[in-house]
PDB file of N, CA and C in Angstrom:
ATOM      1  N   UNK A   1      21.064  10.374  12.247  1.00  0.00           N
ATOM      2  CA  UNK A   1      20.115  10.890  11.284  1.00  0.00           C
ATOM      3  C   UNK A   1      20.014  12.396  11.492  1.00  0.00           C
ATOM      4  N   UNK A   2      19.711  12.835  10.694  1.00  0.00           N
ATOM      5  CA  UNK A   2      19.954  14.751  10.761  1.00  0.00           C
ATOM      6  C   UNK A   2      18.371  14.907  10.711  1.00  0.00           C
ATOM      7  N   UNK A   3      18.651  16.483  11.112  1.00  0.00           N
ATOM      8  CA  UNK A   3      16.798  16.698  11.514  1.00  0.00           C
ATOM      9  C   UNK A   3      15.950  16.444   9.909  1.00  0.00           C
ATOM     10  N   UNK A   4      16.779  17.249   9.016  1.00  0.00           N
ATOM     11  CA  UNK A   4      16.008  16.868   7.597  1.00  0.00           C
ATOM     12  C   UNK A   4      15.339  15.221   7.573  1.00  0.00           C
ATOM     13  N   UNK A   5      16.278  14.371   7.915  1.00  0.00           N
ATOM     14  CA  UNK A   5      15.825  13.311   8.055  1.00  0.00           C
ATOM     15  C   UNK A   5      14.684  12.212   9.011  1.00  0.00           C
ATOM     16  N   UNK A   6      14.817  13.261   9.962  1.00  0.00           N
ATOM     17  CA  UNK A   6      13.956  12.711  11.266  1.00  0.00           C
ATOM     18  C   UNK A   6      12.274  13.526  10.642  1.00  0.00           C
ATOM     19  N   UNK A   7      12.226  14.827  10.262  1.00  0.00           N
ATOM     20  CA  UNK A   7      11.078  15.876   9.953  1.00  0.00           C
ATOM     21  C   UNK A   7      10.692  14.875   8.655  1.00  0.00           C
ATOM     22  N   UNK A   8      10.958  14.292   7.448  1.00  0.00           N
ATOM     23  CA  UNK A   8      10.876  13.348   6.318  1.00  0.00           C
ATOM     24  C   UNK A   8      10.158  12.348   6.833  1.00  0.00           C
ATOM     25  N   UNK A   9      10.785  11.591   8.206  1.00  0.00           N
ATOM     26  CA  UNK A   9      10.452  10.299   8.574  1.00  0.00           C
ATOM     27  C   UNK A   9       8.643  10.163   9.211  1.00  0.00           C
ATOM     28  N   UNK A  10       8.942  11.353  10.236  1.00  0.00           N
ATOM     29  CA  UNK A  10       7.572  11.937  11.022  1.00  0.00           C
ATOM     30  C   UNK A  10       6.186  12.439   9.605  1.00  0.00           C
ATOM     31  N   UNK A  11       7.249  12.917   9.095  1.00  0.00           N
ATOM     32  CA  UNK A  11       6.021  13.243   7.792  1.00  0.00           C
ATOM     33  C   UNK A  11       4.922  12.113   7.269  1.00  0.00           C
ATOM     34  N   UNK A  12       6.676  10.786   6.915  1.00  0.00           N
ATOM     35  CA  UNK A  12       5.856   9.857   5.844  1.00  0.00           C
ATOM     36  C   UNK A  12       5.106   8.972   7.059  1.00  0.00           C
ATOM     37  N   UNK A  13       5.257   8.889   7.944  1.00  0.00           N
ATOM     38  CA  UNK A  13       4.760   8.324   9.376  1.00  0.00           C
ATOM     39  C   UNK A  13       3.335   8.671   8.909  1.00  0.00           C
ATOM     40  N   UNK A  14       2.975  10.257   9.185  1.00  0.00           N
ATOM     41  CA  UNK A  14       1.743  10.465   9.267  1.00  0.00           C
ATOM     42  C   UNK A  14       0.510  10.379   8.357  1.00  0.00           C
ATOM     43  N   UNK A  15       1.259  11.013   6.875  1.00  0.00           N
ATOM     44  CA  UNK A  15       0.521  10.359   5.734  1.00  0.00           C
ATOM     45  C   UNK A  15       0.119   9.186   5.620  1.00  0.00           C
ATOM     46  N   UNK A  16       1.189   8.203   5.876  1.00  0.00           N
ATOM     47  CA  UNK A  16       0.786   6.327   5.960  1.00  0.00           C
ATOM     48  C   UNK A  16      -0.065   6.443   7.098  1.00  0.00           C
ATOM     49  N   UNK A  17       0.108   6.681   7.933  1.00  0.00           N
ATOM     50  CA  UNK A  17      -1.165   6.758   9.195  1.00  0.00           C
ATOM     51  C   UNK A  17      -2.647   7.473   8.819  1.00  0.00           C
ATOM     52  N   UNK A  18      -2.445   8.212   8.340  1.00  0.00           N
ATOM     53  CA  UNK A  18      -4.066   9.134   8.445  1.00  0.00           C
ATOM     54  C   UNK A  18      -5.051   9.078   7.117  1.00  0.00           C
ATOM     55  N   UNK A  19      -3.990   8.926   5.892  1.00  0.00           N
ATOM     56  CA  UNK A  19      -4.685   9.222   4.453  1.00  0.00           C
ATOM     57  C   UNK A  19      -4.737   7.937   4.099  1.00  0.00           C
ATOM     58  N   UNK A  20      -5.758   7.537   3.537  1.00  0.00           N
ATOM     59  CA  UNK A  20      -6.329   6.506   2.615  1.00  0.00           C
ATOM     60  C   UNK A  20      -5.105   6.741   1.333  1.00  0.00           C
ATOM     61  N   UNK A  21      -4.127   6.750   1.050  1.00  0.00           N
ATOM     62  CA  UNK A  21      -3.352   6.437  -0.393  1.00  0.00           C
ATOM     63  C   UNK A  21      -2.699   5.244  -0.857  1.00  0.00           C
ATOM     64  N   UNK A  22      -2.384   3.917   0.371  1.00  0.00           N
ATOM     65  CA  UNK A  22      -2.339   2.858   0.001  1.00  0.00           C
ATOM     66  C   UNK A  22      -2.931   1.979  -1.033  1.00  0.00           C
ATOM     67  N   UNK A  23      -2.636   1.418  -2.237  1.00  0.00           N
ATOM     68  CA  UNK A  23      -3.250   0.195  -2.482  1.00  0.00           C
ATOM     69  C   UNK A  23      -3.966  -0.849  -2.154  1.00  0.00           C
ATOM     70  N   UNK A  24      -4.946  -0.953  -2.365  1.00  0.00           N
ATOM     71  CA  UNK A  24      -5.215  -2.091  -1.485  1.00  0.00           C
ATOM     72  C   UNK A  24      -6.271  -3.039  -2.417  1.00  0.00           C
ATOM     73  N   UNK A  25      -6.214  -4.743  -1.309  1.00  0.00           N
ATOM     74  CA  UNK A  25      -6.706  -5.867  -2.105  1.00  0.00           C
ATOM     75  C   UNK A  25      -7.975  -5.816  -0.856  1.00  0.00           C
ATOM     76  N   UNK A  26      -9.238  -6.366  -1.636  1.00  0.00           N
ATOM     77  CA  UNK A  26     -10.207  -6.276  -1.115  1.00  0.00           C
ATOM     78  C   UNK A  26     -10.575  -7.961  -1.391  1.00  0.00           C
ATOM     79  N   UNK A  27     -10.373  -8.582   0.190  1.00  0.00           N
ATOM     80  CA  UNK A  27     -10.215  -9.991   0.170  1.00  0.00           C
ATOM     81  C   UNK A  27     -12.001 -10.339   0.489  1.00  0.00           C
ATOM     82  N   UNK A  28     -12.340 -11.010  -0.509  1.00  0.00           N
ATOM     83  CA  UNK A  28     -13.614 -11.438   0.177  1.00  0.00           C
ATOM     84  C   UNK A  28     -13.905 -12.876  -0.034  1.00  0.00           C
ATOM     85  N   UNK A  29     -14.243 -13.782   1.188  1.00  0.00           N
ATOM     86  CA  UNK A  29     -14.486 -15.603   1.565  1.00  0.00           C
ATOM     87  C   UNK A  29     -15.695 -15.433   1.551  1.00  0.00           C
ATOM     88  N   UNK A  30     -16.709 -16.085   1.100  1.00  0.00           N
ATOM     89  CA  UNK A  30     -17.483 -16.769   1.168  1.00  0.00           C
ATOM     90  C   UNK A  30     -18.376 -16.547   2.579  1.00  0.00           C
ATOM     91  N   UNK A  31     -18.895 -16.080   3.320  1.00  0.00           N
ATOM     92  CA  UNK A  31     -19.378 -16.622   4.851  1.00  0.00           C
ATOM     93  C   UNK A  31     -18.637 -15.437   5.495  1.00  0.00           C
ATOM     94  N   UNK A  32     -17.953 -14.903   5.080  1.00  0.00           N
ATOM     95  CA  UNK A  32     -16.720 -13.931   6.369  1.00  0.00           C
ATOM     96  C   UNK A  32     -17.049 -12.720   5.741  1.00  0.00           C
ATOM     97  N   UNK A  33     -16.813 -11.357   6.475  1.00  0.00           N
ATOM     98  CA  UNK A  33     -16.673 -10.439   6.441  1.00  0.00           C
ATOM     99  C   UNK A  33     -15.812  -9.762   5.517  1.00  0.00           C
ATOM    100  N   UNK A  34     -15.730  -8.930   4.551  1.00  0.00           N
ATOM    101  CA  UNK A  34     -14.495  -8.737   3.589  1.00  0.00           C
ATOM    102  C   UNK A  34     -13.176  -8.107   4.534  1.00  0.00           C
ATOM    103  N   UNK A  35     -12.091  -8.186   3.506  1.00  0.00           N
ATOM    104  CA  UNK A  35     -10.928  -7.519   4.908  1.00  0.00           C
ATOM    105  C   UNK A  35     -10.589  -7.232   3.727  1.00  0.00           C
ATOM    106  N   UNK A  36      -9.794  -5.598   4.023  1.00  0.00           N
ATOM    107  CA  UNK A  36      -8.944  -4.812   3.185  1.00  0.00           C
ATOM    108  C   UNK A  36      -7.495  -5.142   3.636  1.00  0.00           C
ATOM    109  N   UNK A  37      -6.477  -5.369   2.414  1.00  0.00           N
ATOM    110  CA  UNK A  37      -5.188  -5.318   3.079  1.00  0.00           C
ATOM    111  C   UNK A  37      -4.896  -4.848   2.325  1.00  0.00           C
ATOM    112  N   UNK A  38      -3.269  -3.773   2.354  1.00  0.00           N
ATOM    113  CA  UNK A  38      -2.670  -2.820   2.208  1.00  0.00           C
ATOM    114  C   UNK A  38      -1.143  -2.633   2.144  1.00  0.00           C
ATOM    115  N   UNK A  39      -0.605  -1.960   1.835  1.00  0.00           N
ATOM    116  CA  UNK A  39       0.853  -1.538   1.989  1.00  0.00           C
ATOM    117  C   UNK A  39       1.580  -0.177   1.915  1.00  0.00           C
ATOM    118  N   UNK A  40       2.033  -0.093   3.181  1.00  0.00           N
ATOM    119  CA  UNK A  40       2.055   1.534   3.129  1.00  0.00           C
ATOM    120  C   UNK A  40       3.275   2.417   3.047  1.00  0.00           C
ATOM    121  N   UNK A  41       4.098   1.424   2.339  1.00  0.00           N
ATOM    122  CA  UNK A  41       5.465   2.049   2.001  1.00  0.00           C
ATOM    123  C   UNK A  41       5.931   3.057   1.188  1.00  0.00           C
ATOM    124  N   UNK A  42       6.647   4.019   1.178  1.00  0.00           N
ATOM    125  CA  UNK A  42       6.853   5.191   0.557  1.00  0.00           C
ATOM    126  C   UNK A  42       7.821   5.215  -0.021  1.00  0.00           C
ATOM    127  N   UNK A  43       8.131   5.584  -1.239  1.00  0.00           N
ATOM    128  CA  UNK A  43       9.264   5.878  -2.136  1.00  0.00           C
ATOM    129  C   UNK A  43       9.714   7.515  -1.494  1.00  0.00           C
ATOM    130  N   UNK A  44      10.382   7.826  -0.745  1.00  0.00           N
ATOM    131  CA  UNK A  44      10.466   9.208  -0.264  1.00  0.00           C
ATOM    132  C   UNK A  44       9.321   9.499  -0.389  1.00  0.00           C
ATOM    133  N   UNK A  45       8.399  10.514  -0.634  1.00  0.00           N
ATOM    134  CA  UNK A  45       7.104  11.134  -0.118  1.00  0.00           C
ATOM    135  C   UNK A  45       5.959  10.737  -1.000  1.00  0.00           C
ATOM    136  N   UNK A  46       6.628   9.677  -1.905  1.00  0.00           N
ATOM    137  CA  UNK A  46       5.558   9.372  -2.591  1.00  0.00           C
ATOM    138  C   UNK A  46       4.895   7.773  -2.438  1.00  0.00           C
ATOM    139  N   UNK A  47       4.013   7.276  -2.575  1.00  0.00           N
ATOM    140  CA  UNK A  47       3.492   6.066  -2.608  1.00  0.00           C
ATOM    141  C   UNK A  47       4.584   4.821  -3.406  1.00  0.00           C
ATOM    142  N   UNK A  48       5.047   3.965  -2.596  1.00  0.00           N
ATOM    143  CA  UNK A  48       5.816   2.843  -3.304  1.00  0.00           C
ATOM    144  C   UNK A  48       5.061   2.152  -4.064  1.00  0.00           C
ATOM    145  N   UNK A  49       3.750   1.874  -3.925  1.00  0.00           N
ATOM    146  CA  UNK A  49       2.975   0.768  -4.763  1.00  0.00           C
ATOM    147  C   UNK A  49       1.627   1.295  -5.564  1.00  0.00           C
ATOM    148  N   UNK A  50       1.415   1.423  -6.417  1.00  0.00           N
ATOM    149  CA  UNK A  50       0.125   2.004  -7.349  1.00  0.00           C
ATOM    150  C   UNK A  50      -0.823   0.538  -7.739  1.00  0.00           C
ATOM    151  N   UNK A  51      -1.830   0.724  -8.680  1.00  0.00           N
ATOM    152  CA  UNK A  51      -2.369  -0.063  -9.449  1.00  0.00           C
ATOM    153  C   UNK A  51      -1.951   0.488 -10.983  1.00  0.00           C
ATOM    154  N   UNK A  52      -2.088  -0.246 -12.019  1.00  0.00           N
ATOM    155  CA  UNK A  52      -2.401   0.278 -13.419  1.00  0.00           C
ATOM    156  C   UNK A  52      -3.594   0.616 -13.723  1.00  0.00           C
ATOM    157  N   UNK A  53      -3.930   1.671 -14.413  1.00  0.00           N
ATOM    158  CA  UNK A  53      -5.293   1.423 -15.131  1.00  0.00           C
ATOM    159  C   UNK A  53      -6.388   2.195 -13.850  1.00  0.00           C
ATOM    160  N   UNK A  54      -7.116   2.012 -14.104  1.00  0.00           N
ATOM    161  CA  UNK A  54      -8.308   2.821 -13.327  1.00  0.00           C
ATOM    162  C   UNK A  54      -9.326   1.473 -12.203  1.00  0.00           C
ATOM    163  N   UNK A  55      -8.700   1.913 -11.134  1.00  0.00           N
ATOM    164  CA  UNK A  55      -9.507   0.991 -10.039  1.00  0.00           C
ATOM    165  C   UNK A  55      -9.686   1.836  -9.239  1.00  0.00           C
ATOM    166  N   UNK A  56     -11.368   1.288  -8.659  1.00  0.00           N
ATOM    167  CA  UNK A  56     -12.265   2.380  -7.749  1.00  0.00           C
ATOM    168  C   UNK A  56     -11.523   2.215  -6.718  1.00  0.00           C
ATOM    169  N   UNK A  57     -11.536   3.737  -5.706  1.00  0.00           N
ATOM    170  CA  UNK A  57     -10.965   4.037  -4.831  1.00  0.00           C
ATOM    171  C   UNK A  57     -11.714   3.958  -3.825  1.00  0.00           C
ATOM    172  N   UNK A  58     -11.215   3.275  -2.537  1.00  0.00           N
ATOM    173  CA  UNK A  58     -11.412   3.658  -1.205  1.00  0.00           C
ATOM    174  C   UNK A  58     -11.021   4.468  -0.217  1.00  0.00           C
ATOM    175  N   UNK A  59     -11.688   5.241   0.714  1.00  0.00           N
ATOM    176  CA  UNK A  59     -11.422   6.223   0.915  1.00  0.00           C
ATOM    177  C   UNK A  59     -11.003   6.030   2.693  1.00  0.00           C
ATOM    178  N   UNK A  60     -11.052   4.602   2.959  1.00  0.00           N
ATOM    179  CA  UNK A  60     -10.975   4.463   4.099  1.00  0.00           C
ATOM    180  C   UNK A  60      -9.518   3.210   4.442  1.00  0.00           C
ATOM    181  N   UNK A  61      -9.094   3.606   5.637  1.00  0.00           N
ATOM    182  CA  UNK A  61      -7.538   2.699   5.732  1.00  0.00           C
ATOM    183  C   UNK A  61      -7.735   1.705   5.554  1.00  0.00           C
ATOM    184  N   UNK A  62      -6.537   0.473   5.107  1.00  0.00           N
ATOM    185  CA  UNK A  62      -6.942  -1.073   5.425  1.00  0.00           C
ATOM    186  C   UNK A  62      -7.255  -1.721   6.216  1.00  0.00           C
ATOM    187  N   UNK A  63      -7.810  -2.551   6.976  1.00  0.00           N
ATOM    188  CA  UNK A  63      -7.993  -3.426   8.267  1.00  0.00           C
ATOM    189  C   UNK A  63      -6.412  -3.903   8.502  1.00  0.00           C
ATOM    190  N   UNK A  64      -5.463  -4.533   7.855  1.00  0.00           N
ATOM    191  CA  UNK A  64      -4.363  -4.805   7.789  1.00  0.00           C
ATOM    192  C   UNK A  64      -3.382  -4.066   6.956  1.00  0.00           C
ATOM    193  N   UNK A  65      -2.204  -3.706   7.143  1.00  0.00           N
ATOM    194  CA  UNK A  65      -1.152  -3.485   6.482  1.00  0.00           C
ATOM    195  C   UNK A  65      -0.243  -4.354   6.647  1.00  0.00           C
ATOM    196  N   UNK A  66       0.469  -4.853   5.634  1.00  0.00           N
ATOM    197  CA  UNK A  66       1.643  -5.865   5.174  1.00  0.00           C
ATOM    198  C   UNK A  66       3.057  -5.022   4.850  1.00  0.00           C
ATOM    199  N   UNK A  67       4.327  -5.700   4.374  1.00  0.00           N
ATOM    200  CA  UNK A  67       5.396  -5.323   4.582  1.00  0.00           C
ATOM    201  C   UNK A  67       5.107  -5.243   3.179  1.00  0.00           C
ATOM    202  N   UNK A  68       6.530  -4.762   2.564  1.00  0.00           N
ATOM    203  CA  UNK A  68       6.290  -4.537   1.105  1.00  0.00           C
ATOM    204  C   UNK A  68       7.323  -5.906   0.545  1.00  0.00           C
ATOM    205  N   UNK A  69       7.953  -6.430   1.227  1.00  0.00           N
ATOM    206  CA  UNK A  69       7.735  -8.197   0.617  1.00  0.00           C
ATOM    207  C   UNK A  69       6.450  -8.665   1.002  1.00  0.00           C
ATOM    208  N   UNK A  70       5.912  -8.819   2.084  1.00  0.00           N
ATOM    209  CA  UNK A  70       4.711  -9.625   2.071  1.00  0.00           C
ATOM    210  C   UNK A  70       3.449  -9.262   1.029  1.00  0.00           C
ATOM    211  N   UNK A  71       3.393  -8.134   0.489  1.00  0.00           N
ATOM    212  CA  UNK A  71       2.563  -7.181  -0.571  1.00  0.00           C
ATOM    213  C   UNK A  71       3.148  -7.836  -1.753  1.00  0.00           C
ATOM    214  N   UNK A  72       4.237  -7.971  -2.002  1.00  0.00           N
ATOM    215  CA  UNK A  72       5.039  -8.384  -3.307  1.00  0.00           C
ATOM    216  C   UNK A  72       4.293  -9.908  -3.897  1.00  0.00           C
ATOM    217  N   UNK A  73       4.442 -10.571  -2.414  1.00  0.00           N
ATOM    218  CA  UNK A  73       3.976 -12.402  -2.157  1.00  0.00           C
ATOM    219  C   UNK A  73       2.977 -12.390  -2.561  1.00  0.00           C
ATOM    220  N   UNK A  74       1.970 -11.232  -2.101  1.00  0.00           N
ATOM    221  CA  UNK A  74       0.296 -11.701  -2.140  1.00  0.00           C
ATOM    222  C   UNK A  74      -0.112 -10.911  -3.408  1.00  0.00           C
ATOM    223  N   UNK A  75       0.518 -10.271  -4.322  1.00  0.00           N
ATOM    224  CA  UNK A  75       0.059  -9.953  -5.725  1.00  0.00           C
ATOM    225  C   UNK A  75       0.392 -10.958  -6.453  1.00  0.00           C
ATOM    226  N   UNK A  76       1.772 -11.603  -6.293  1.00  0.00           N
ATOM    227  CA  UNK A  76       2.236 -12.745  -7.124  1.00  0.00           C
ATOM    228  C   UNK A  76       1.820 -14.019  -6.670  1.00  0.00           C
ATOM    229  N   UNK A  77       1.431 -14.449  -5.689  1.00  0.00           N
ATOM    230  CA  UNK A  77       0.389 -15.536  -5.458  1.00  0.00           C
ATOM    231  C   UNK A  77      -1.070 -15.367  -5.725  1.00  0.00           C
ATOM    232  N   UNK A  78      -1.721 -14.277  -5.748  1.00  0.00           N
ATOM    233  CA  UNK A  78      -2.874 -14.119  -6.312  1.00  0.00           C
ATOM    234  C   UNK A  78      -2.984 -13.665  -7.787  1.00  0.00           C
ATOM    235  N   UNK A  79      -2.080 -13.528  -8.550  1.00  0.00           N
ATOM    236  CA  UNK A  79      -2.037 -13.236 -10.122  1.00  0.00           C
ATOM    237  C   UNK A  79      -2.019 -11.761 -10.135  1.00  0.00           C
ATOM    238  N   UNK A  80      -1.884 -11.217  -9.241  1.00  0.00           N
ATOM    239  CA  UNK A  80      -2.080  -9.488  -9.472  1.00  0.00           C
ATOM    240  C   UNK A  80      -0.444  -9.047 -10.125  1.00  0.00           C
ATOM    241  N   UNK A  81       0.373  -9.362  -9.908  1.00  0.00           N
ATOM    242  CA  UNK A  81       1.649  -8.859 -10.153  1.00  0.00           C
ATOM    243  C   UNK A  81       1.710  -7.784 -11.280  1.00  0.00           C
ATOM    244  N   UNK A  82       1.436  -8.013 -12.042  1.00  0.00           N
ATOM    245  CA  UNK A  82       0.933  -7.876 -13.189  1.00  0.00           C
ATOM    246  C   UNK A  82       0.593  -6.443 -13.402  1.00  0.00           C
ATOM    247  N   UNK A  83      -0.634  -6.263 -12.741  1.00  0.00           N
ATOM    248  CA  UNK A  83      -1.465  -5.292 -12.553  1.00  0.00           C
ATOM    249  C   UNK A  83      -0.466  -3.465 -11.880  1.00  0.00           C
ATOM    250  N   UNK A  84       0.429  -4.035 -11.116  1.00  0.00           N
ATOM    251  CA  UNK A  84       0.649  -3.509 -10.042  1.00  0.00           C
ATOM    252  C   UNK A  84       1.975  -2.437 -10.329  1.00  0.00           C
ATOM    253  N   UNK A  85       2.216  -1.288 -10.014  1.00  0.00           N
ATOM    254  CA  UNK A  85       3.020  -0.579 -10.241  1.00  0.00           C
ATOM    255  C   UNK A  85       4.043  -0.030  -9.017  1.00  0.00           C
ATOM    256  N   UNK A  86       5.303  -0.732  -9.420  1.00  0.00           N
ATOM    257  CA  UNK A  86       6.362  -0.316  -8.136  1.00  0.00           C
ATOM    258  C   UNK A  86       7.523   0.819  -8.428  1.00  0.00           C
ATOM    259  N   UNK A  87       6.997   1.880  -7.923  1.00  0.00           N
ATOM    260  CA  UNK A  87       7.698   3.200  -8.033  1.00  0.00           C
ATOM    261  C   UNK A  87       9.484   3.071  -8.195  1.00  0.00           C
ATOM    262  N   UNK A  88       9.487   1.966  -7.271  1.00  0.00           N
ATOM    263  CA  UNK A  88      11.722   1.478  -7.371  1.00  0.00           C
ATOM    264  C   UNK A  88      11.860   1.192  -8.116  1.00  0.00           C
ATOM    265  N   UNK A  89      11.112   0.143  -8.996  1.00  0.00           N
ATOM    266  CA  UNK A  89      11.858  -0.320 -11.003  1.00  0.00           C
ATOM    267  C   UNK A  89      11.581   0.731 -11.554  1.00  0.00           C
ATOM    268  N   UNK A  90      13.061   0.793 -12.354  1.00  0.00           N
ATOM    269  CA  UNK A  90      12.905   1.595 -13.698  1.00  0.00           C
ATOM    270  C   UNK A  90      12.045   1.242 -14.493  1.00  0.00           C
TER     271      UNK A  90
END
């Protein structure tokens, strides 16, 4: 990997680490505590996964982050698919 590539990697590292820009599903049971889950994959420097349309923002990280198949699973098992905007399709 060349330094361009290693300085890119450390970058998107830190953004996914520090900034609230993930997507995220705000799971709430009955009796339990709500849990935020998330996905923090990057299209090069930009966010791989959006919402459509206007949904309130949180400003704080997820409790969990998922892979971006396991993110894929849990929009399309919960009906969100739909909703959801993936920066890789044309």
């Amino acid at each position: 990997m060349n330094l361009e590539g290693v300085a890119e990697n450390i970058e998107v590292n830190a953004v996914s680490q520090y900034l609230a820009t993930t997507p995220l599903m705000d799971m709430r049971v009955p009796g339990l505590h709500p849990v935020t889950i998330g996905c923090r994959d990057f299209s090069g420097r930009k966010q791989r996964f959006s919402w459509h349309g206007k949904v309130p923002v949180l400003h704080d990280p997820p409790a969990y982050a998922v892979s971006s198949a396991d993110w894929l699973t849990l929009t399309q098992k919960l009906g969100l698919a739909r909703h959801l905007e993936d920066r890789t399709k044309g």
